[in-house]
N, C-alpha and C. Protein backbone atom coordinates (compact mmCIF):
# COMPACT_ATOMS: atom_id res chain seq x y z
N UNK A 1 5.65 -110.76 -64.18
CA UNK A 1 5.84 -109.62 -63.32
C UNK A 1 5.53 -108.35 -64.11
N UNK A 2 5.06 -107.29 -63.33
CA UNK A 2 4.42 -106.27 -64.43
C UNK A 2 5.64 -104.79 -63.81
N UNK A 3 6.42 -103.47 -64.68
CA UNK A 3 6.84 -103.44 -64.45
C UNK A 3 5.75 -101.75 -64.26
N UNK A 4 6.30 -101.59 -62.75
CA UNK A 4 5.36 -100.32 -62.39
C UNK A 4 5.53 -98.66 -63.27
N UNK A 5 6.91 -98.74 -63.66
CA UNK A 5 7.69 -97.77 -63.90
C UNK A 5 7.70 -97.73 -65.80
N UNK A 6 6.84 -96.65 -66.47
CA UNK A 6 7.00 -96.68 -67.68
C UNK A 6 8.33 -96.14 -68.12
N UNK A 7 8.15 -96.63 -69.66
CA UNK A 7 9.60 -96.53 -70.30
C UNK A 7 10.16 -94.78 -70.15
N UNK A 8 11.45 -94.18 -70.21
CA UNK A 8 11.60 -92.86 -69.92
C UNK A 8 10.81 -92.05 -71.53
N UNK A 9 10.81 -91.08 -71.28
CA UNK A 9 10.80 -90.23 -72.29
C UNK A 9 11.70 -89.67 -73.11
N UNK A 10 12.04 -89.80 -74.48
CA UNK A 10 13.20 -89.73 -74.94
C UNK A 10 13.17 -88.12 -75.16
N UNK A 11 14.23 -87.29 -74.95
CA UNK A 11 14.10 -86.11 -75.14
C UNK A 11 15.47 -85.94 -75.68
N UNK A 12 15.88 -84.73 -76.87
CA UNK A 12 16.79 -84.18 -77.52
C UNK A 12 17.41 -82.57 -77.10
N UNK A 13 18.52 -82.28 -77.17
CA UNK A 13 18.98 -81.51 -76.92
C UNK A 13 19.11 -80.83 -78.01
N UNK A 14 19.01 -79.29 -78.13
CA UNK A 14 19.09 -78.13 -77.19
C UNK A 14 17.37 -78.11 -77.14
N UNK A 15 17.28 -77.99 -75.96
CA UNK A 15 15.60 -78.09 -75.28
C UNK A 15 14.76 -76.73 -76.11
N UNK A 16 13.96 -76.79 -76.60
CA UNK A 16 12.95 -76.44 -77.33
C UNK A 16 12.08 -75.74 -76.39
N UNK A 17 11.50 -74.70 -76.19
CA UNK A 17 10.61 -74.47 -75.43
C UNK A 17 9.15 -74.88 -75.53
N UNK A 18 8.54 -75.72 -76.44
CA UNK A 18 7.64 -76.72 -76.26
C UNK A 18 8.04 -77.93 -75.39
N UNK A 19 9.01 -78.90 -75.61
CA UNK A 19 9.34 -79.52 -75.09
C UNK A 19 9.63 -79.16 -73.00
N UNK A 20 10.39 -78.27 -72.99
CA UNK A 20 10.32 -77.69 -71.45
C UNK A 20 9.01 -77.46 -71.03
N UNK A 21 8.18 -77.05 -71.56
CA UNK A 21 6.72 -76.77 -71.61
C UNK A 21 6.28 -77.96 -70.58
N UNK A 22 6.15 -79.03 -71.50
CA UNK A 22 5.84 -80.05 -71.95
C UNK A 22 6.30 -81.40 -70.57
N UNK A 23 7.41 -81.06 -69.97
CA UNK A 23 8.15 -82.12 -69.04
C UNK A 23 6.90 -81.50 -67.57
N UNK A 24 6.61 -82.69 -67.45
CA UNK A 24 6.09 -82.68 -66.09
C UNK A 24 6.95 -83.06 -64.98
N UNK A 25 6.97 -82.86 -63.73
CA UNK A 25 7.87 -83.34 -61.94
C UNK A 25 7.34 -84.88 -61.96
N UNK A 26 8.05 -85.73 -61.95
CA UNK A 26 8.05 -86.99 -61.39
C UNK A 26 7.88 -87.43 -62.90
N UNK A 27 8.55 -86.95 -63.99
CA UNK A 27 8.72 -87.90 -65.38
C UNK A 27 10.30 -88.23 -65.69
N UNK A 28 10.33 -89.37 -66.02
CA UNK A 28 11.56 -89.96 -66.17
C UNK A 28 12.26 -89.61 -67.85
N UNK A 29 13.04 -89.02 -68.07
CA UNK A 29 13.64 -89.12 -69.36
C UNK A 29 14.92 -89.58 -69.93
N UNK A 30 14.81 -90.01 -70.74
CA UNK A 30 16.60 -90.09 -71.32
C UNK A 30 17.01 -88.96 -72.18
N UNK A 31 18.10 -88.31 -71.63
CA UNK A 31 18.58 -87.09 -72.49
C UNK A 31 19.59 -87.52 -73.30
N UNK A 32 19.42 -87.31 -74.80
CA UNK A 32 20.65 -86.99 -75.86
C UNK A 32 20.78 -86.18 -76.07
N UNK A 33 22.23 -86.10 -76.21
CA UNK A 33 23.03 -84.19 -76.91
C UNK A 33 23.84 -83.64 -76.17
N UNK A 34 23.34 -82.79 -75.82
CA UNK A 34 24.80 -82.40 -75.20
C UNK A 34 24.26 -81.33 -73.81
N UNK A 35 25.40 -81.04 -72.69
CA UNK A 35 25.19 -80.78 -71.89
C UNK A 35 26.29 -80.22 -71.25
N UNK A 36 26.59 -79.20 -70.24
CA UNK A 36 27.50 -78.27 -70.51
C UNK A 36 27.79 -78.80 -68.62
N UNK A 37 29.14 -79.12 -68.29
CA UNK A 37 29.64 -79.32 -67.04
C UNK A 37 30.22 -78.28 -66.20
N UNK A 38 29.41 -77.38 -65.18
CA UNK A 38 29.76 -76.45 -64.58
C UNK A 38 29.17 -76.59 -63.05
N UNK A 39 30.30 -76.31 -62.04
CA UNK A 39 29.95 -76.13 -60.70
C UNK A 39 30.37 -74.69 -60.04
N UNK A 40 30.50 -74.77 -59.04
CA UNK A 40 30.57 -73.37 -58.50
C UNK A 40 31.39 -72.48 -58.59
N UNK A 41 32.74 -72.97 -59.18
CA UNK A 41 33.80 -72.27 -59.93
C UNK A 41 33.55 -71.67 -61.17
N UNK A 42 32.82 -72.78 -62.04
CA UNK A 42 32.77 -72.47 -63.39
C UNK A 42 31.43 -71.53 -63.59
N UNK A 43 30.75 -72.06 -62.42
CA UNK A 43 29.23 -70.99 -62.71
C UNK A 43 30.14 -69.36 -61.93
N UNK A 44 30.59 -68.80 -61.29
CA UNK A 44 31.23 -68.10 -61.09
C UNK A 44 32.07 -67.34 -61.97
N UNK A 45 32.60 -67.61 -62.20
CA UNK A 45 33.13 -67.50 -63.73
C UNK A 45 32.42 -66.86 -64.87
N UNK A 46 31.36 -67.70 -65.43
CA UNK A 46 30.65 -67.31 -66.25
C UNK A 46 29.91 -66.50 -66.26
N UNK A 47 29.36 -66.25 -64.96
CA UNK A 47 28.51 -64.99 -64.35
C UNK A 47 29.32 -63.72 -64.64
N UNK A 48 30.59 -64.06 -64.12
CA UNK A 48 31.18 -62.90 -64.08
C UNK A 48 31.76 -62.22 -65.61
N UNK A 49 31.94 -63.05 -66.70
CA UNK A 49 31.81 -63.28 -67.97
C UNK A 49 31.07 -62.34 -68.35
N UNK A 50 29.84 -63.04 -68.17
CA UNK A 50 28.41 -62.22 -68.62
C UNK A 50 28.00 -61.13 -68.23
N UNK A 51 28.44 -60.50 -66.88
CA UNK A 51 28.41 -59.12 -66.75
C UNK A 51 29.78 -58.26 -67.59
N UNK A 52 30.68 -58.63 -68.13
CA UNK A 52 31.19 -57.59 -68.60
C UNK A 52 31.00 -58.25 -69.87
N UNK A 53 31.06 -58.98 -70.64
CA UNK A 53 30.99 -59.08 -71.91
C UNK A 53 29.89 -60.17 -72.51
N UNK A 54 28.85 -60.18 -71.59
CA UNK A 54 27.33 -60.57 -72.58
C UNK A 54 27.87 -61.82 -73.27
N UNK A 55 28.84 -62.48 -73.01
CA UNK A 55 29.41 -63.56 -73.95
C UNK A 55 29.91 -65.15 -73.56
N UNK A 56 29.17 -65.88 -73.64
CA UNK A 56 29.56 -67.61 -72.60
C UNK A 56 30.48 -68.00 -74.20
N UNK A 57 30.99 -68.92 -74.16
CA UNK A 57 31.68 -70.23 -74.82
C UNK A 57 31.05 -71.57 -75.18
N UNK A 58 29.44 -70.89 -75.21
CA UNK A 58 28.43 -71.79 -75.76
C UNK A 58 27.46 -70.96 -75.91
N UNK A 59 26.45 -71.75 -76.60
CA UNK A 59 24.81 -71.30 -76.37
C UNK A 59 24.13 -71.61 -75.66
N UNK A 60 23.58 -70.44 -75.07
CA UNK A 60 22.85 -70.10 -74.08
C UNK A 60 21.35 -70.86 -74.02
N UNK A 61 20.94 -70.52 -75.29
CA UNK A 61 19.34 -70.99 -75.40
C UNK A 61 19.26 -72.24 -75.80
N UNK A 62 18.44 -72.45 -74.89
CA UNK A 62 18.11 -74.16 -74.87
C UNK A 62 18.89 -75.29 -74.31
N UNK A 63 20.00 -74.54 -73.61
CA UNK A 63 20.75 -75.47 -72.81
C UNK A 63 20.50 -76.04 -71.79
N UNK A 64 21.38 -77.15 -71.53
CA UNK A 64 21.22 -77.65 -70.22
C UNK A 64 22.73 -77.86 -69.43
N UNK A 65 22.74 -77.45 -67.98
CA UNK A 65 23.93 -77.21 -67.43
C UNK A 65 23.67 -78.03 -66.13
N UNK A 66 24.55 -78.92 -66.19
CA UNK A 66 24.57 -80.05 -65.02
C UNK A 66 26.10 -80.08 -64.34
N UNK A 67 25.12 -80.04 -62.92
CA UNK A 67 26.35 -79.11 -61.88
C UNK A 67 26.94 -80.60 -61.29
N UNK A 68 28.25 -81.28 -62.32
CA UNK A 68 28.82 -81.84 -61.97
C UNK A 68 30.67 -81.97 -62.67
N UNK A 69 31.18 -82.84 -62.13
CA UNK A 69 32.77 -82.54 -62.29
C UNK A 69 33.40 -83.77 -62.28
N UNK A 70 33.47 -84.06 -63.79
CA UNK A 70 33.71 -85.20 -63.94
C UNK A 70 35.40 -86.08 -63.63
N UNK A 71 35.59 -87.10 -63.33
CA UNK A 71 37.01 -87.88 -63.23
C UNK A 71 37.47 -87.89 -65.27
N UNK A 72 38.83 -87.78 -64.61
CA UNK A 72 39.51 -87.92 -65.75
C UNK A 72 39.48 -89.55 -66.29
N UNK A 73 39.25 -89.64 -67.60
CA UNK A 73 38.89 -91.01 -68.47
C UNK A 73 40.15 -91.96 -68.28
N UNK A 74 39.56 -93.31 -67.99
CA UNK A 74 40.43 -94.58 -68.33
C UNK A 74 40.23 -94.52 -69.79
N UNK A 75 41.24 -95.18 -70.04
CA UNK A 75 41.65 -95.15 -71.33
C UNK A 75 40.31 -96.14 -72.13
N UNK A 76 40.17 -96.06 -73.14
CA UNK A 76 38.60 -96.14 -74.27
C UNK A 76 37.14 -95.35 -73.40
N UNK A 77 37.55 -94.33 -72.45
CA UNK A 77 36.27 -93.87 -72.18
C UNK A 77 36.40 -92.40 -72.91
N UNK A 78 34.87 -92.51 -72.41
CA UNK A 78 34.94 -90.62 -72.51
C UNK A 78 35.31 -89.66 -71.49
N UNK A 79 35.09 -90.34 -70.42
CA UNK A 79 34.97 -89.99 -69.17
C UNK A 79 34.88 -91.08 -68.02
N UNK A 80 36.14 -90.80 -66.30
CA UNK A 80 36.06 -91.55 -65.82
C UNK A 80 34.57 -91.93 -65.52
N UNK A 81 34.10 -91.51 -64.38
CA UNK A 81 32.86 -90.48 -63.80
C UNK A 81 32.21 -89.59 -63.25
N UNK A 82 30.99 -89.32 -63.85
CA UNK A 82 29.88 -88.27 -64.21
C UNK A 82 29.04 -88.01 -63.28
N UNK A 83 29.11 -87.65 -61.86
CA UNK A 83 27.97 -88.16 -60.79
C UNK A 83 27.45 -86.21 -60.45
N UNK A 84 26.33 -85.83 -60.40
CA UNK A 84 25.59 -84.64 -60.10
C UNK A 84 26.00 -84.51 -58.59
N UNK A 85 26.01 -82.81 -58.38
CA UNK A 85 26.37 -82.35 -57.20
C UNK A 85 25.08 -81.69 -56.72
N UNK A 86 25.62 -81.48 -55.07
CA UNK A 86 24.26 -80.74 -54.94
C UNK A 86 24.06 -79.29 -55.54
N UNK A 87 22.92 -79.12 -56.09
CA UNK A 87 22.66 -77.53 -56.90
C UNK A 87 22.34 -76.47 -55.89
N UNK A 88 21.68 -77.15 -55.18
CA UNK A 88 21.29 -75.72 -53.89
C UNK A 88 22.54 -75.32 -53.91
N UNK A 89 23.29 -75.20 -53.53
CA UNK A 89 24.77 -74.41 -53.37
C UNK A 89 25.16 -73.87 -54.37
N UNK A 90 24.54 -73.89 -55.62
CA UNK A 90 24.95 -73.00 -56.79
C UNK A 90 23.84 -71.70 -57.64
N UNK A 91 22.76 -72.32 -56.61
CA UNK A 91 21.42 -70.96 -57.08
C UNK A 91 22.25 -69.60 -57.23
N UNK A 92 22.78 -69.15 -56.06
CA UNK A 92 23.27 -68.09 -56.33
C UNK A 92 24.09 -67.48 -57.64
N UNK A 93 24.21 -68.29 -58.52
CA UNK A 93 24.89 -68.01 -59.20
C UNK A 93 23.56 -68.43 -60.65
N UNK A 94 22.47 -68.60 -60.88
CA UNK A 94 21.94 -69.42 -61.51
C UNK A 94 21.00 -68.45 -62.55
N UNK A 95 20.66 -67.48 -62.00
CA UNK A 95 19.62 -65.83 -62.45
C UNK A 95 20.18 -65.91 -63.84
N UNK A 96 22.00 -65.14 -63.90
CA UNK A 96 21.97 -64.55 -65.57
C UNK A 96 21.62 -65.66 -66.52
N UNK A 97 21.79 -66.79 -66.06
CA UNK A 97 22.20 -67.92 -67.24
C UNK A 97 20.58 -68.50 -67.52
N UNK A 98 19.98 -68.27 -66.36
CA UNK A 98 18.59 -68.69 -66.80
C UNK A 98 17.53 -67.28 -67.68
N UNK A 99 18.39 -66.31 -67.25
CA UNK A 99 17.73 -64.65 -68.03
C UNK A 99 18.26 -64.92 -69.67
N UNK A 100 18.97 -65.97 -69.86
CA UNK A 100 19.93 -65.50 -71.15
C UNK A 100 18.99 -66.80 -71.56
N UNK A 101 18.42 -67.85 -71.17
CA UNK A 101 17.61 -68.85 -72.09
C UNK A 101 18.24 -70.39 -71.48
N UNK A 102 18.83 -70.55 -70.47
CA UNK A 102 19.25 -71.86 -70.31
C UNK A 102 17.78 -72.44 -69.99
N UNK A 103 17.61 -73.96 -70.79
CA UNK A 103 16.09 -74.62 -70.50
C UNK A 103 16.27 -75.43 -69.41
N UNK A 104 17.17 -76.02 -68.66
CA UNK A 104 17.45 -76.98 -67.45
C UNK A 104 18.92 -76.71 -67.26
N UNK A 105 18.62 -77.02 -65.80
CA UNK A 105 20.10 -77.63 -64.86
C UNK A 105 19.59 -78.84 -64.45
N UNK A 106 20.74 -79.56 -64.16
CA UNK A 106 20.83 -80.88 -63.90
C UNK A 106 21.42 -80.72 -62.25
N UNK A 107 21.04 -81.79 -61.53
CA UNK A 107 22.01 -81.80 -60.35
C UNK A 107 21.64 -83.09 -59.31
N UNK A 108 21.97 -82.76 -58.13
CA UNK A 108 20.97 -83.42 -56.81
C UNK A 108 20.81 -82.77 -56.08
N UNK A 109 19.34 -83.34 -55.41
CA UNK A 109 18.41 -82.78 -54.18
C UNK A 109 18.01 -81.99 -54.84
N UNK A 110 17.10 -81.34 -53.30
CA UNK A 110 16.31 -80.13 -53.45
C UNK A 110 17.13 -78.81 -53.88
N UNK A 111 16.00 -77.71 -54.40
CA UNK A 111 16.92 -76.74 -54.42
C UNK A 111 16.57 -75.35 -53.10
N UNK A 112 17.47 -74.45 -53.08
CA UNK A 112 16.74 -73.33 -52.08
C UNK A 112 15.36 -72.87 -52.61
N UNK A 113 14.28 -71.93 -51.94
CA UNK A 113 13.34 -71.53 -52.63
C UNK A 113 13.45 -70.80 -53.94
N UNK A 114 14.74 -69.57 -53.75
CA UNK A 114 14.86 -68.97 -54.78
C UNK A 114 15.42 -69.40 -56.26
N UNK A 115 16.11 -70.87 -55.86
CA UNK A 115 15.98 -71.25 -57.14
C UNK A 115 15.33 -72.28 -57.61
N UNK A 116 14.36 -72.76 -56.93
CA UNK A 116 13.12 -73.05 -57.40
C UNK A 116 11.94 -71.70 -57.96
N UNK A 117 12.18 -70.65 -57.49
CA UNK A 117 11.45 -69.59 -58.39
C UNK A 117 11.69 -69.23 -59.26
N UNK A 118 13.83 -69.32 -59.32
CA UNK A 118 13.97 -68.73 -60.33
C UNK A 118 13.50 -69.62 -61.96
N UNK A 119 13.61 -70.80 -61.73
CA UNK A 119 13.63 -72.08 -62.49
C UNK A 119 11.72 -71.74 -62.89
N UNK A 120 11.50 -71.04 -62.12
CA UNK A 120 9.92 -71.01 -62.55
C UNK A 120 9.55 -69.36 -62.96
N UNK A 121 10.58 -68.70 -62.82
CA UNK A 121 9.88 -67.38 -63.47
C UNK A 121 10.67 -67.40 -65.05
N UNK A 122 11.51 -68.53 -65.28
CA UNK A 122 12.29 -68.29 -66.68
C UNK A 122 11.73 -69.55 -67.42
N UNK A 123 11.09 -70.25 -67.30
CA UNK A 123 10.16 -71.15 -67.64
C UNK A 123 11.24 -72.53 -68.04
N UNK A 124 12.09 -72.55 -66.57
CA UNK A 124 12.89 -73.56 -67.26
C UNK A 124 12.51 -74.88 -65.99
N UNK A 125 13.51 -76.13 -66.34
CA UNK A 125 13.33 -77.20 -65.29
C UNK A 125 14.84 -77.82 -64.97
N UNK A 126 14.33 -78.46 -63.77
CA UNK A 126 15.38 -78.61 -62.87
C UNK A 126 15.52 -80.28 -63.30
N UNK A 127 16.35 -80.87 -63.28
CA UNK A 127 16.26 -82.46 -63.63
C UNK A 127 17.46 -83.15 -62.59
N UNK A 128 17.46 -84.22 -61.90
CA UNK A 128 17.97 -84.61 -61.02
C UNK A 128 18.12 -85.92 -61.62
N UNK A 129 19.67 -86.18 -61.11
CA UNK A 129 20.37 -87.77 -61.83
C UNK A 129 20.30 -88.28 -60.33
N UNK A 130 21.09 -89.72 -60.80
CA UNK A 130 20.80 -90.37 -59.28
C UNK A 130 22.25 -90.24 -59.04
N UNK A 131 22.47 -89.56 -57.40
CA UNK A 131 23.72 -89.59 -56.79
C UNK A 131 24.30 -90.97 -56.72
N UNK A 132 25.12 -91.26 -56.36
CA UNK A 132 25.98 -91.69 -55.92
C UNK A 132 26.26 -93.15 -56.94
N UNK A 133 26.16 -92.85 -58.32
CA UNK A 133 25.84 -93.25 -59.33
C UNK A 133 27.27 -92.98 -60.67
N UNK A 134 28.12 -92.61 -60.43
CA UNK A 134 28.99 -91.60 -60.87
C UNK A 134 29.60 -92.31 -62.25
N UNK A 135 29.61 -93.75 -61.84
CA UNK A 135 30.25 -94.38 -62.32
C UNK A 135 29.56 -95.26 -63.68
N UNK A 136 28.34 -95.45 -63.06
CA UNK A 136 27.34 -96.24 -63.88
C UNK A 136 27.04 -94.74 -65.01
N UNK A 137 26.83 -93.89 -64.44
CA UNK A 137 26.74 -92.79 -65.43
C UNK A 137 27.03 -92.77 -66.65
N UNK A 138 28.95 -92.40 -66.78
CA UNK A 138 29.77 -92.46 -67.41
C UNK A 138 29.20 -93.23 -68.60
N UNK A 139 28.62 -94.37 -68.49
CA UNK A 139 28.42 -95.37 -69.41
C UNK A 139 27.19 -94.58 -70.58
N UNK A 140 26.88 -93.19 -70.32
CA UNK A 140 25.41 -92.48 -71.08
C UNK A 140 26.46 -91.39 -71.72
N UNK A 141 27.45 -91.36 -71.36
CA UNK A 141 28.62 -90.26 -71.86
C UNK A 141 29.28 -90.75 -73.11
N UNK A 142 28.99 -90.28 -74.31
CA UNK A 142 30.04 -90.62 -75.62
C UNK A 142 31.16 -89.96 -75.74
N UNK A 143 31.29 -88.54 -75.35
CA UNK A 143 32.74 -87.56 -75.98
C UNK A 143 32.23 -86.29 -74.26
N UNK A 144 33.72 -86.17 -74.69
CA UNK A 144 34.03 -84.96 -73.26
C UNK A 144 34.99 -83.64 -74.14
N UNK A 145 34.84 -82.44 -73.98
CA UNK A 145 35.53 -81.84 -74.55
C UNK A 145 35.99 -80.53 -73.76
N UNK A 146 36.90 -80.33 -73.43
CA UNK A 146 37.34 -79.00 -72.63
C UNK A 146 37.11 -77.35 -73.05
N UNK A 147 36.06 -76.64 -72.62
CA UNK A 147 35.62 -75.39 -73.40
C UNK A 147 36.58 -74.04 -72.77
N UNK A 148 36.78 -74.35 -71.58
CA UNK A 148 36.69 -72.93 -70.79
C UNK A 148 37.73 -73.38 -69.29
N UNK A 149 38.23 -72.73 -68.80
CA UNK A 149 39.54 -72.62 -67.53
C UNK A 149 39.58 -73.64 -66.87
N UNK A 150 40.57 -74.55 -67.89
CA UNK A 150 41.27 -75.31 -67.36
C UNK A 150 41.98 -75.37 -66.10
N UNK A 151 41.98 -74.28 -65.69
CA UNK A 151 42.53 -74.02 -64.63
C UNK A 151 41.91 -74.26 -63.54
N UNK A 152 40.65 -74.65 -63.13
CA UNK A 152 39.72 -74.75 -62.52
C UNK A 152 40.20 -76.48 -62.32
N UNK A 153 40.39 -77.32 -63.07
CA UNK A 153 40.91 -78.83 -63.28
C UNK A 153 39.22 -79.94 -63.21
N UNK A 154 38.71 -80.56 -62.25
CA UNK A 154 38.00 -80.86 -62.41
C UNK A 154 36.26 -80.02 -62.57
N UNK A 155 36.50 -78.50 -61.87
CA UNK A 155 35.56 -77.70 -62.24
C UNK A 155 35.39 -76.31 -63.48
N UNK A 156 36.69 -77.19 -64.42
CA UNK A 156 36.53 -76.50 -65.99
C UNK A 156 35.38 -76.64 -66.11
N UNK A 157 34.94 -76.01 -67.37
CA UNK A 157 33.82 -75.67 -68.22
C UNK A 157 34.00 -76.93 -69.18
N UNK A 158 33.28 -77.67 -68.95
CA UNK A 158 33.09 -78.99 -70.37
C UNK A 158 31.90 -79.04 -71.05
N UNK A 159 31.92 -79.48 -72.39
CA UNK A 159 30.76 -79.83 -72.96
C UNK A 159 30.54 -81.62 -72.88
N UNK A 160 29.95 -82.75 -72.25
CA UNK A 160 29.81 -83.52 -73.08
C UNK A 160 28.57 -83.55 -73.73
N UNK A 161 28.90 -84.96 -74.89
CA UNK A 161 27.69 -85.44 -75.61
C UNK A 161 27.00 -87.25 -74.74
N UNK A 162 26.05 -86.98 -74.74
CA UNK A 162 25.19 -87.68 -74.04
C UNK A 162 24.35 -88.70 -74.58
N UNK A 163 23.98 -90.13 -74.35
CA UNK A 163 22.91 -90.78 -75.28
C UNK A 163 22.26 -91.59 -74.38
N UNK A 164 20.86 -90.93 -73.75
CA UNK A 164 19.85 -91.96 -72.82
C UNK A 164 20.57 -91.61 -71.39
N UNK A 165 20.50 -90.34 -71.52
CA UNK A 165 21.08 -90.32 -70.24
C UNK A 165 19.79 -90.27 -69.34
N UNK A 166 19.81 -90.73 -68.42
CA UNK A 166 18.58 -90.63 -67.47
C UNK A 166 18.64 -90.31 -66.28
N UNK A 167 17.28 -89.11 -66.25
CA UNK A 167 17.11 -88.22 -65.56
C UNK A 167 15.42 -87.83 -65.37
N UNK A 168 15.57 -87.55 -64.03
CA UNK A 168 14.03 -87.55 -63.47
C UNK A 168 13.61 -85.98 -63.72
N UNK A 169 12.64 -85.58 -64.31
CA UNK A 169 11.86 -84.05 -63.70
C UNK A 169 11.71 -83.32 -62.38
N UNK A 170 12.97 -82.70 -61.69
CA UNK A 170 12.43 -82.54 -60.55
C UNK A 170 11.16 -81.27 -59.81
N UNK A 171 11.50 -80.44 -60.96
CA UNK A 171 10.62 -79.13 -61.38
C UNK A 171 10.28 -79.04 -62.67
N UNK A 172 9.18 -78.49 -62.60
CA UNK A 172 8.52 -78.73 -64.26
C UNK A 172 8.48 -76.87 -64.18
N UNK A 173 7.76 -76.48 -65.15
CA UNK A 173 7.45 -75.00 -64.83
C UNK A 173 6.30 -74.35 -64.76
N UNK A 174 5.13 -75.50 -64.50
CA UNK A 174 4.04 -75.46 -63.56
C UNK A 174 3.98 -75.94 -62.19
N UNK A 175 5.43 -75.49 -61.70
CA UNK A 175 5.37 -75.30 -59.90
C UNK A 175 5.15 -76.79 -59.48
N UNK A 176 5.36 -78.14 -60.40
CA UNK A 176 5.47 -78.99 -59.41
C UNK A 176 6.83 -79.84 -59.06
N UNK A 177 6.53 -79.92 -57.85
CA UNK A 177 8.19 -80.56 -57.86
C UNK A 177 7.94 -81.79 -56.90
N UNK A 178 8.99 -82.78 -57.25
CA UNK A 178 8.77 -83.85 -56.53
C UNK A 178 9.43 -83.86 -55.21
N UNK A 179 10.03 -82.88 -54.80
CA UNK A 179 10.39 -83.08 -53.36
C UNK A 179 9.25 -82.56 -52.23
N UNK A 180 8.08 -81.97 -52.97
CA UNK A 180 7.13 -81.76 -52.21
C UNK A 180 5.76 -82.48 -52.54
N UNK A 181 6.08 -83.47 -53.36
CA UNK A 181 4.67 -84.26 -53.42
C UNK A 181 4.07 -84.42 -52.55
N UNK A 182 4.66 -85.19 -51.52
CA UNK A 182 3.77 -86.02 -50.05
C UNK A 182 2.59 -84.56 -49.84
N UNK A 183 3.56 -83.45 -49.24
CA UNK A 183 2.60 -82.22 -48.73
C UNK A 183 1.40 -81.81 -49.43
N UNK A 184 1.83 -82.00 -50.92
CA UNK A 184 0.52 -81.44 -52.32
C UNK A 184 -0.13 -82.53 -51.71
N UNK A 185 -0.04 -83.96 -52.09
CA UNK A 185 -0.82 -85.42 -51.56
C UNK A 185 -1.74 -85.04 -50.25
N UNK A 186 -1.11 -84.10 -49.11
CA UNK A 186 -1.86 -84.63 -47.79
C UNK A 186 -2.19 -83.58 -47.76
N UNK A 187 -2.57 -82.50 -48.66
CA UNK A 187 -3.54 -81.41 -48.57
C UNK A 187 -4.74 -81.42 -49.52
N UNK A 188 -5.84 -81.26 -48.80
CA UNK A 188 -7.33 -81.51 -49.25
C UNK A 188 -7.93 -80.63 -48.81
């Protein structure tokens, strides 16, 4: 049996701007390193952070911020599970952090237009895990660590560390994205 689907692309964290360059829409990768857990609380937050004091609880450049909210760990994990939310619902909040150097967000689905522009005027990419997956995830998760308002509970600010985590290209930052292939395909 031949297998249609080549091996992923191994990629390292904090994203390099060759490397972002470099990721094409519809390429499969495994991400190591690390990756920063924020949804619409925590991106809220940080926005609001960054307008008065220019200052996150990480680095900015070359990051990657995946808009999900993880379960609290059975005991020998790192984490219960890790499953991506939808991102369209968090564009609005997505401008400073991509002005300050973030190289990807992580999430699911499509995104609105504007943050598919924005993802393309800051030369970054969008990478999409598989929903409803949350659990099988977990298993690409080594360490979880609490950065930022706890108070938020499952939509604190976390860092984990990551090994082969896999994740598709959904925007590259030559404007292609795979939720509009078919249309690119049936125009001639």
């Amino acid at each position: 049996m031949v297998n249609a689907c080549p091996p992923p692309r191994t990629v390292d964290t904090p994203l390099t701007p060759e490397v972002v360059l470099s990721l094409r829409a519809g390429e499969w990768i495994a991400l190591t390193g690390e990756m920063f857990l924020a949804r619409d609380a925590t991106l809220r937050a940080l926005v609001e952070v960054l307008e008065q004091a220019d200052k996150v609880p990480f680095t900015l450049e070359g990051a990657v911020i995946f808009h999900a909210g993880p379960t609290p760990p059975p005991s020998g994990n790192a984490v219960g599970a890790v499953g991506p939310t939808t991102s369209a619902r968090v564009d609005r909040f997505i401008q400073p952090l991509l002005e300050r150097g973030i190289a990807a967000t992580v999430g699911k689905g499509d995104r609105t237009l504007r943050g598919m522009q924005l993802h393309m005027q800051y030369k970054a990419v969008y990478l999409v895990a598989c929903g409803g997956a949350a659990a099988y995830l977990r298993g690409f998760v080594t360490d979880m660590k609490l950065l930022a308002y706890p108070e938020l509970g499952p939509q604190a600010l976390r860092r984990i560390e990551v090994k082969s985590f896999p994740l598709l290209v959904a925007y590259d930052t030559m404007g292609g994205n795979v939720f509009k292939r078919r249309t690119v395909w049936n125009k001639k």
